[in-house]
PDB file of N, CA and C in Angstrom:
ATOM      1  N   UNK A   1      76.012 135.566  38.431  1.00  0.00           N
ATOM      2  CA  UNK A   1      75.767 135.357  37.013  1.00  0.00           C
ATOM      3  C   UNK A   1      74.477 136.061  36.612  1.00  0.00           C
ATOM      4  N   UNK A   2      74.964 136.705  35.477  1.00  0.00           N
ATOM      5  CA  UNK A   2      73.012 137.252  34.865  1.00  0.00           C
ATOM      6  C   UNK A   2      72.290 136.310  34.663  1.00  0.00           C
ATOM      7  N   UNK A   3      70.983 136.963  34.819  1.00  0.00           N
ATOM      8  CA  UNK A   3      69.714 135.936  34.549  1.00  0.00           C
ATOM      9  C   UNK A   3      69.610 135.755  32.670  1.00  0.00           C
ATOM     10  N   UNK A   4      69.399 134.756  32.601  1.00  0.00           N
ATOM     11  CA  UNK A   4      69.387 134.441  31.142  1.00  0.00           C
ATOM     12  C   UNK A   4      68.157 133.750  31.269  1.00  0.00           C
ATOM     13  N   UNK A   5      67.683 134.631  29.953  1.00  0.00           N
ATOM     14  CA  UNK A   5      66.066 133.790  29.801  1.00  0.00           C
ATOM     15  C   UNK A   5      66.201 132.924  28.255  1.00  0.00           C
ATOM     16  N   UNK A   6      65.361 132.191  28.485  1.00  0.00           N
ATOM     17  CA  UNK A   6      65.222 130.993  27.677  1.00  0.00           C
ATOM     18  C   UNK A   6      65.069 131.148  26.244  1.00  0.00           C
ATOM     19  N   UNK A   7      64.326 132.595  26.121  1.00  0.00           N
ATOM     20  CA  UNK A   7      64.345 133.272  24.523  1.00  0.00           C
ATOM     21  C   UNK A   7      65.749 133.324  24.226  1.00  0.00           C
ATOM     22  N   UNK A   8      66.517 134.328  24.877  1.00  0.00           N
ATOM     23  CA  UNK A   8      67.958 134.142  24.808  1.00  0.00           C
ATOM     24  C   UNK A   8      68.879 133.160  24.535  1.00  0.00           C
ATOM     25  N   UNK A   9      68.568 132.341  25.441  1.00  0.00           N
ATOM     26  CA  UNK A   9      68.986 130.746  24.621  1.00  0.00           C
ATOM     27  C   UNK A   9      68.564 130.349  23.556  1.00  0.00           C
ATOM     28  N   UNK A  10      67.273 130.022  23.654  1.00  0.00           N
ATOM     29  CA  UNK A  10      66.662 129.571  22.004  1.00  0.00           C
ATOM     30  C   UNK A  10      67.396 129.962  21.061  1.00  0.00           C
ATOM     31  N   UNK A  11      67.558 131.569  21.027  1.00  0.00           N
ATOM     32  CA  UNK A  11      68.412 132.828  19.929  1.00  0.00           C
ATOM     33  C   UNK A  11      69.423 132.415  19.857  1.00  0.00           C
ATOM     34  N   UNK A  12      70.118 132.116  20.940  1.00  0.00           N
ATOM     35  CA  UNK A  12      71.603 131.801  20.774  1.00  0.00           C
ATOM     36  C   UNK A  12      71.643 130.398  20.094  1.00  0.00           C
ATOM     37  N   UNK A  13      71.246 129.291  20.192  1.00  0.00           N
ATOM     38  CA  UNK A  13      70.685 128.203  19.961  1.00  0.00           C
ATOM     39  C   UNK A  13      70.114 127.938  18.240  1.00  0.00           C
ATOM     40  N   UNK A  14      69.643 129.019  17.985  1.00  0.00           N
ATOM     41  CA  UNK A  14      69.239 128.822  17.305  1.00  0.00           C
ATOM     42  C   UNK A  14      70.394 129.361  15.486  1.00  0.00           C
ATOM     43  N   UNK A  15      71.090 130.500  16.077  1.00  0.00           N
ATOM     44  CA  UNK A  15      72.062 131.243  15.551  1.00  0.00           C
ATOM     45  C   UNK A  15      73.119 130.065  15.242  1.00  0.00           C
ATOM     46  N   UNK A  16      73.098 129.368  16.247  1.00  0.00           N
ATOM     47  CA  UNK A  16      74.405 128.238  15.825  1.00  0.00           C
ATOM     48  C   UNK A  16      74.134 127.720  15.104  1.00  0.00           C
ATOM     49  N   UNK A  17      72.454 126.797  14.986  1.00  0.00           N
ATOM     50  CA  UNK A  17      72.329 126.037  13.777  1.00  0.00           C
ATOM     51  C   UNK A  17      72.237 126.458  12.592  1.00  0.00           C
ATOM     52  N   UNK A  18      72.149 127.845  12.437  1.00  0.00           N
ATOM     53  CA  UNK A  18      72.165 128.364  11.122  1.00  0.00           C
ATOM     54  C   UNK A  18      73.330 128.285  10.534  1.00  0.00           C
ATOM     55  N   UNK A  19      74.309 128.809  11.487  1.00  0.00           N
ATOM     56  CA  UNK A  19      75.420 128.779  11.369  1.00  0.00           C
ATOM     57  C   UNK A  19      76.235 127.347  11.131  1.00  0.00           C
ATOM     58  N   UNK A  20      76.188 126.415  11.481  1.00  0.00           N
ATOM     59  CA  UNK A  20      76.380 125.211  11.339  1.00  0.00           C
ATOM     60  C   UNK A  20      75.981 124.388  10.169  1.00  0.00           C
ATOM     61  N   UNK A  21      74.806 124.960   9.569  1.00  0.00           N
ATOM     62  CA  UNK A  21      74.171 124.270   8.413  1.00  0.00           C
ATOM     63  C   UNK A  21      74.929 125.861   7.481  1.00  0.00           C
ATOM     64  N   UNK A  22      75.269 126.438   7.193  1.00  0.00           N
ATOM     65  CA  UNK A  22      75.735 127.445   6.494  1.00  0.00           C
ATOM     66  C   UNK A  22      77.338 126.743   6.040  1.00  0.00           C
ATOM     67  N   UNK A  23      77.962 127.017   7.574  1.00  0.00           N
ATOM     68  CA  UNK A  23      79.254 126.347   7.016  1.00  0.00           C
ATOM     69  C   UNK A  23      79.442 125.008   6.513  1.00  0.00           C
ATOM     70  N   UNK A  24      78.708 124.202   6.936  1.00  0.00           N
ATOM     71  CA  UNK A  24      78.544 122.823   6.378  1.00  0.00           C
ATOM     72  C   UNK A  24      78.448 122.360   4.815  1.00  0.00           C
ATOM     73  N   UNK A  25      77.347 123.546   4.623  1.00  0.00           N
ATOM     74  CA  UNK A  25      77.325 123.552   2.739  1.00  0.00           C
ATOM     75  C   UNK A  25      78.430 124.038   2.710  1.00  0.00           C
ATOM     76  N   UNK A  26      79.441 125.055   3.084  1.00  0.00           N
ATOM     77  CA  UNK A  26      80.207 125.649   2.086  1.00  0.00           C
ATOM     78  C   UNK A  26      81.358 124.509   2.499  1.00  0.00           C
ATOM     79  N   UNK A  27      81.354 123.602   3.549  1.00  0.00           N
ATOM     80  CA  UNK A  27      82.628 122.788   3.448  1.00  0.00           C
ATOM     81  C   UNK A  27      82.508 121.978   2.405  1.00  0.00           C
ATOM     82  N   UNK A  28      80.998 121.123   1.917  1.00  0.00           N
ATOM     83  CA  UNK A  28      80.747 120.099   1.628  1.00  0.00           C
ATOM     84  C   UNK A  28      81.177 120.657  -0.580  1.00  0.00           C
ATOM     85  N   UNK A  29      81.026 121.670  -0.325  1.00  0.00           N
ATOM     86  CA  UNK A  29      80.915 122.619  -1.524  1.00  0.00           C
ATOM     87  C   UNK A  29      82.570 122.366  -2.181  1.00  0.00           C
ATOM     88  N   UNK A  30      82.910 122.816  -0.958  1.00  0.00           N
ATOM     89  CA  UNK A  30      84.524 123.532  -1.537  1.00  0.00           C
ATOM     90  C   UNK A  30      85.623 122.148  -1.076  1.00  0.00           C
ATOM     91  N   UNK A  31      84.743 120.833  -0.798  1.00  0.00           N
ATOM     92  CA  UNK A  31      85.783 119.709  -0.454  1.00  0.00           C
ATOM     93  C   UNK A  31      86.669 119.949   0.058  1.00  0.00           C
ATOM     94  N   UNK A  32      86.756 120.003   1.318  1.00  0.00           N
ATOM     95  CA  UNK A  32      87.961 120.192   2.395  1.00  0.00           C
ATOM     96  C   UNK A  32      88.393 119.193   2.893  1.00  0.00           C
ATOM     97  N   UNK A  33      89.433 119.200   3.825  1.00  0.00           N
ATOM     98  CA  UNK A  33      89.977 117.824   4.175  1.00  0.00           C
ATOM     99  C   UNK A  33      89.134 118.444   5.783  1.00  0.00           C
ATOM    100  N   UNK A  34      88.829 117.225   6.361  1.00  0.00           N
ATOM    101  CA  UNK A  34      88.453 117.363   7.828  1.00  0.00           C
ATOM    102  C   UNK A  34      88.794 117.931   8.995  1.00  0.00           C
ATOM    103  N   UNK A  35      90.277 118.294   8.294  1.00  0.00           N
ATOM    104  CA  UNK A  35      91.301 119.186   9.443  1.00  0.00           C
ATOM    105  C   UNK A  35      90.812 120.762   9.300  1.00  0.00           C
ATOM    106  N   UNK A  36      90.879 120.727   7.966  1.00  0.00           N
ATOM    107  CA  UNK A  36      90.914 122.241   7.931  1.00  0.00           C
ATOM    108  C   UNK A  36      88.763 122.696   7.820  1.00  0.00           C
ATOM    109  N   UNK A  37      88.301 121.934   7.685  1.00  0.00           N
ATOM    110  CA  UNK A  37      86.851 122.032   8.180  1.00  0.00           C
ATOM    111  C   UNK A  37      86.759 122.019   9.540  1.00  0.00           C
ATOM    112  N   UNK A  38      87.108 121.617  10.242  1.00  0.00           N
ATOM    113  CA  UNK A  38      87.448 121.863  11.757  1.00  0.00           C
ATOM    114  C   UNK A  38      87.350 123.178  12.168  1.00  0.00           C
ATOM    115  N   UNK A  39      88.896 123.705  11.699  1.00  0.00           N
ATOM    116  CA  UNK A  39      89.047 124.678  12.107  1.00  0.00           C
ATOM    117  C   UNK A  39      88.430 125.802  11.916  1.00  0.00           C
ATOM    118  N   UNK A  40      87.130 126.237  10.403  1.00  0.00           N
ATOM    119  CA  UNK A  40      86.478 126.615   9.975  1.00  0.00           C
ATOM    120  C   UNK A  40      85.633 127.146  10.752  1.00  0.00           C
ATOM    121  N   UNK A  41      84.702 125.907  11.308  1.00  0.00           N
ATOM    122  CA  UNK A  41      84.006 125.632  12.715  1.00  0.00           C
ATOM    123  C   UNK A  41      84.255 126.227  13.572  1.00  0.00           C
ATOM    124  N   UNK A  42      85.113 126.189  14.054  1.00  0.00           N
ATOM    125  CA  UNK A  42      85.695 126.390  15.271  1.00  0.00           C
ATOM    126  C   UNK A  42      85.991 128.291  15.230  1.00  0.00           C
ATOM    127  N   UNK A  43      86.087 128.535  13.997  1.00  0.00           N
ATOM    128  CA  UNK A  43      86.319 129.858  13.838  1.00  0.00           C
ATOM    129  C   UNK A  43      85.141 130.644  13.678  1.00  0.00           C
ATOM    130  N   UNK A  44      83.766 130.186  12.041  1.00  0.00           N
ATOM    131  CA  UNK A  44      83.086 130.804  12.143  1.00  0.00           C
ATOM    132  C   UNK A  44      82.088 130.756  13.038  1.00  0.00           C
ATOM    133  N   UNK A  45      82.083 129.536  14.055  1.00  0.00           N
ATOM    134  CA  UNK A  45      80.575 129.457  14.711  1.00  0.00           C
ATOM    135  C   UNK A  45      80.689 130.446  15.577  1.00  0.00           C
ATOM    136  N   UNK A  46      81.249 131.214  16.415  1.00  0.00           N
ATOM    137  CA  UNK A  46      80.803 132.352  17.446  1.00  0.00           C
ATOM    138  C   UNK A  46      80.775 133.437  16.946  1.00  0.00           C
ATOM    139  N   UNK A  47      81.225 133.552  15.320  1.00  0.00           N
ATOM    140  CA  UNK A  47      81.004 135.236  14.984  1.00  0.00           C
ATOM    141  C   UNK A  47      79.272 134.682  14.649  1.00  0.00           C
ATOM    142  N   UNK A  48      79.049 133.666  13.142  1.00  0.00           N
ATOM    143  CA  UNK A  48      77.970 133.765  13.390  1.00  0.00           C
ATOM    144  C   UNK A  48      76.719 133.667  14.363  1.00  0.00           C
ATOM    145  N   UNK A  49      77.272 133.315  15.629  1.00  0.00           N
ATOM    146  CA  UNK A  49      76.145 133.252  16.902  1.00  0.00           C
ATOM    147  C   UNK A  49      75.973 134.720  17.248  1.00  0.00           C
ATOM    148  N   UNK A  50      77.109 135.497  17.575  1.00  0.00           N
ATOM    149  CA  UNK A  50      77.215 136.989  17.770  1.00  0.00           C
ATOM    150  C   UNK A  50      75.810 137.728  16.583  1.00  0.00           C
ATOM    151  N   UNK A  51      76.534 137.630  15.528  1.00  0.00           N
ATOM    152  CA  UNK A  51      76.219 138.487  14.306  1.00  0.00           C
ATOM    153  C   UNK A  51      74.408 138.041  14.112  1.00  0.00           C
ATOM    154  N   UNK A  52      74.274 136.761  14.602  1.00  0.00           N
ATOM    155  CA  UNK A  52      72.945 136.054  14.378  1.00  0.00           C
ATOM    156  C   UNK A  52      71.744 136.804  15.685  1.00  0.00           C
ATOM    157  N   UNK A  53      72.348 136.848  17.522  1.00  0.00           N
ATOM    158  CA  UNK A  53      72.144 136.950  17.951  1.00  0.00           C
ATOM    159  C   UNK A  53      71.680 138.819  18.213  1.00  0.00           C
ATOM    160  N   UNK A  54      72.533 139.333  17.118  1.00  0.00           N
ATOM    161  CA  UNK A  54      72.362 140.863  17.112  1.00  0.00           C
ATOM    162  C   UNK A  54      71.528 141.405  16.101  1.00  0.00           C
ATOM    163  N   UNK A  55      71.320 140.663  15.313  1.00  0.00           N
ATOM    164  CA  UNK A  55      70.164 140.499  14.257  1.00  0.00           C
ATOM    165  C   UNK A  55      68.693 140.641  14.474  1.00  0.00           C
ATOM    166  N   UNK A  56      68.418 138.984  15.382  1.00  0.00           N
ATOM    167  CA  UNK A  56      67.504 139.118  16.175  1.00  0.00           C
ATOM    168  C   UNK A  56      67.137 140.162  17.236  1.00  0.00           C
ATOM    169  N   UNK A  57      68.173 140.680  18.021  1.00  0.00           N
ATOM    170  CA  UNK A  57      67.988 141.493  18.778  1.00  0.00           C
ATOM    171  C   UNK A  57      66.898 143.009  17.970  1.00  0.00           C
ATOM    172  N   UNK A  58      67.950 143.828  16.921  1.00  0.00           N
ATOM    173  CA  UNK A  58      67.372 144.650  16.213  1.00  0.00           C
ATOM    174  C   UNK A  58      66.100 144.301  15.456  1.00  0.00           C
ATOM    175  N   UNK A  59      65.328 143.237  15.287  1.00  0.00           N
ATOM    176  CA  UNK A  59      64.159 142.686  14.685  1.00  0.00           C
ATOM    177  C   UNK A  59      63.231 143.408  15.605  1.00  0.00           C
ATOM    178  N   UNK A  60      63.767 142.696  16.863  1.00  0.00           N
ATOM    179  CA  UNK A  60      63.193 142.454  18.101  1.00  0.00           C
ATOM    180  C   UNK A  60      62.397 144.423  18.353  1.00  0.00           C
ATOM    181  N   UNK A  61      63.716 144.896  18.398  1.00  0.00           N
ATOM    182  CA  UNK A  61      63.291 146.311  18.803  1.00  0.00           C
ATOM    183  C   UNK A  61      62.554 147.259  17.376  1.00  0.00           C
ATOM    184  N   UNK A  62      63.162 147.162  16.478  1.00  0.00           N
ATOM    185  CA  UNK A  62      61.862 147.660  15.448  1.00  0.00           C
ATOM    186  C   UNK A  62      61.069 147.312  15.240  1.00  0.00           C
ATOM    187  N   UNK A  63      60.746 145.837  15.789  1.00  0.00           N
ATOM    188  CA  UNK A  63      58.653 145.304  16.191  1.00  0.00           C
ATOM    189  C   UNK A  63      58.400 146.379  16.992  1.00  0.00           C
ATOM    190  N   UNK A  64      59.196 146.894  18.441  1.00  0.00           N
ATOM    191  CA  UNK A  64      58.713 147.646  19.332  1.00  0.00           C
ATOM    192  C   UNK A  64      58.128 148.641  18.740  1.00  0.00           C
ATOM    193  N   UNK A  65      58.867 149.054  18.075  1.00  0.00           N
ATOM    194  CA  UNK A  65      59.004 150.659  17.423  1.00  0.00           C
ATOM    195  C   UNK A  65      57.601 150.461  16.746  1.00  0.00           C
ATOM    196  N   UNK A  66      57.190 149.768  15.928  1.00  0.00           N
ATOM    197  CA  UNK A  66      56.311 149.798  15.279  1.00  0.00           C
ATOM    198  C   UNK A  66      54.999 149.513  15.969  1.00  0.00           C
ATOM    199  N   UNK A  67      55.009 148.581  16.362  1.00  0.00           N
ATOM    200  CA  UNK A  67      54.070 148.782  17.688  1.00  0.00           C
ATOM    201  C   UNK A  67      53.383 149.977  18.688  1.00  0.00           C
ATOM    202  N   UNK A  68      54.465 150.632  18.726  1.00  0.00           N
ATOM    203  CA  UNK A  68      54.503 151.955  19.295  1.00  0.00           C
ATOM    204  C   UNK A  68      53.972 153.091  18.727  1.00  0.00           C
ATOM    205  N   UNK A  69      54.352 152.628  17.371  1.00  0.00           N
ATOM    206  CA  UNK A  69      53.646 153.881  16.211  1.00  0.00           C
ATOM    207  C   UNK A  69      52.156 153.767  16.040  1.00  0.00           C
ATOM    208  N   UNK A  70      52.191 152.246  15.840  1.00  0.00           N
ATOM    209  CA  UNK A  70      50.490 151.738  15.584  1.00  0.00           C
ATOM    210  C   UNK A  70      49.836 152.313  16.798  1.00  0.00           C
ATOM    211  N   UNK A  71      50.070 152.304  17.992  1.00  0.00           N
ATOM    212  CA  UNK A  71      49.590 152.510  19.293  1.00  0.00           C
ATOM    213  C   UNK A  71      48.938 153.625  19.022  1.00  0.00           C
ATOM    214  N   UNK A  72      50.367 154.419  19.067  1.00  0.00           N
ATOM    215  CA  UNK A  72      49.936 156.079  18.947  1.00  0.00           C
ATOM    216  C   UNK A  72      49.577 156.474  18.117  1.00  0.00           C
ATOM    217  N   UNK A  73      49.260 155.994  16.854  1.00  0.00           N
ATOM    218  CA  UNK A  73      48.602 156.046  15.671  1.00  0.00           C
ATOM    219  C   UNK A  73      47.067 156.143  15.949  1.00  0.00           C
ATOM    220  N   UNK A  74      45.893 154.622  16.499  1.00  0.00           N
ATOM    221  CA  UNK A  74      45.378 154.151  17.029  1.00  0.00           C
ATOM    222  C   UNK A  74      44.864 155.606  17.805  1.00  0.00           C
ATOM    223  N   UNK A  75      45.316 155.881  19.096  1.00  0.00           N
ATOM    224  CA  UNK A  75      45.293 156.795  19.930  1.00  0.00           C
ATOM    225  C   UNK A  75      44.878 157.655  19.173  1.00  0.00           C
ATOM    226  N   UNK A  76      45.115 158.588  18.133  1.00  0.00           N
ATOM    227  CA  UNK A  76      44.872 159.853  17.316  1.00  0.00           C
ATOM    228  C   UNK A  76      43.732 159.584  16.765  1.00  0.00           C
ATOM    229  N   UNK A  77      43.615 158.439  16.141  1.00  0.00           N
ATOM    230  CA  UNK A  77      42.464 158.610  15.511  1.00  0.00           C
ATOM    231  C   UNK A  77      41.281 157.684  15.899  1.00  0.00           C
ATOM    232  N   UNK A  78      41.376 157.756  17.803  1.00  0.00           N
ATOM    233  CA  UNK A  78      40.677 157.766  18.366  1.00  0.00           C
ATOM    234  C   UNK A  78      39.702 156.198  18.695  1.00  0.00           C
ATOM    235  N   UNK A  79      40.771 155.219  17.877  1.00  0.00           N
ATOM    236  CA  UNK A  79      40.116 153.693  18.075  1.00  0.00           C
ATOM    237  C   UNK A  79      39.863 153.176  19.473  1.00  0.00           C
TER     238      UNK A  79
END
């Protein structure tokens, strides 16, 4: 099994509850019967964990990027 670090979880973890409080308003919104809120659930929570989790990811790497610029920025003008 890959090593999974705990940020990773958190992210993932954290993607659901968004996701969970997202669909929740729109059930509570659009009065559903409990069956078909179910299935809702059951449908949107892993795209939004995916879609949440790839989000973060790209945040993640254009901090790098920028970081990187400041660096070498920094570097030039000799700080």
């Amino acid at each position: 099994m890959k090593n999974i670090s705990a940020r990773k979880i958190a992210v993932i973890l954290l993607a659901l509850a968004i996701t969970f409080a997202v669909v929740a308003i729109a059930i509570g919104q659009l009065q559903l019967t409990a069956e078909n809120a179910t299935f809702i659930m059951a449908v949107l929570t892993p795209i939004g964990a995916y879609i949440g989790s790839g989000a973060v990811k790209d945040g993640a790497r254009a901090a790098q990027e920028t970081i990187k610029a400041e660096q070498a920025n920094n570097e030039k003008e000799g700080k």
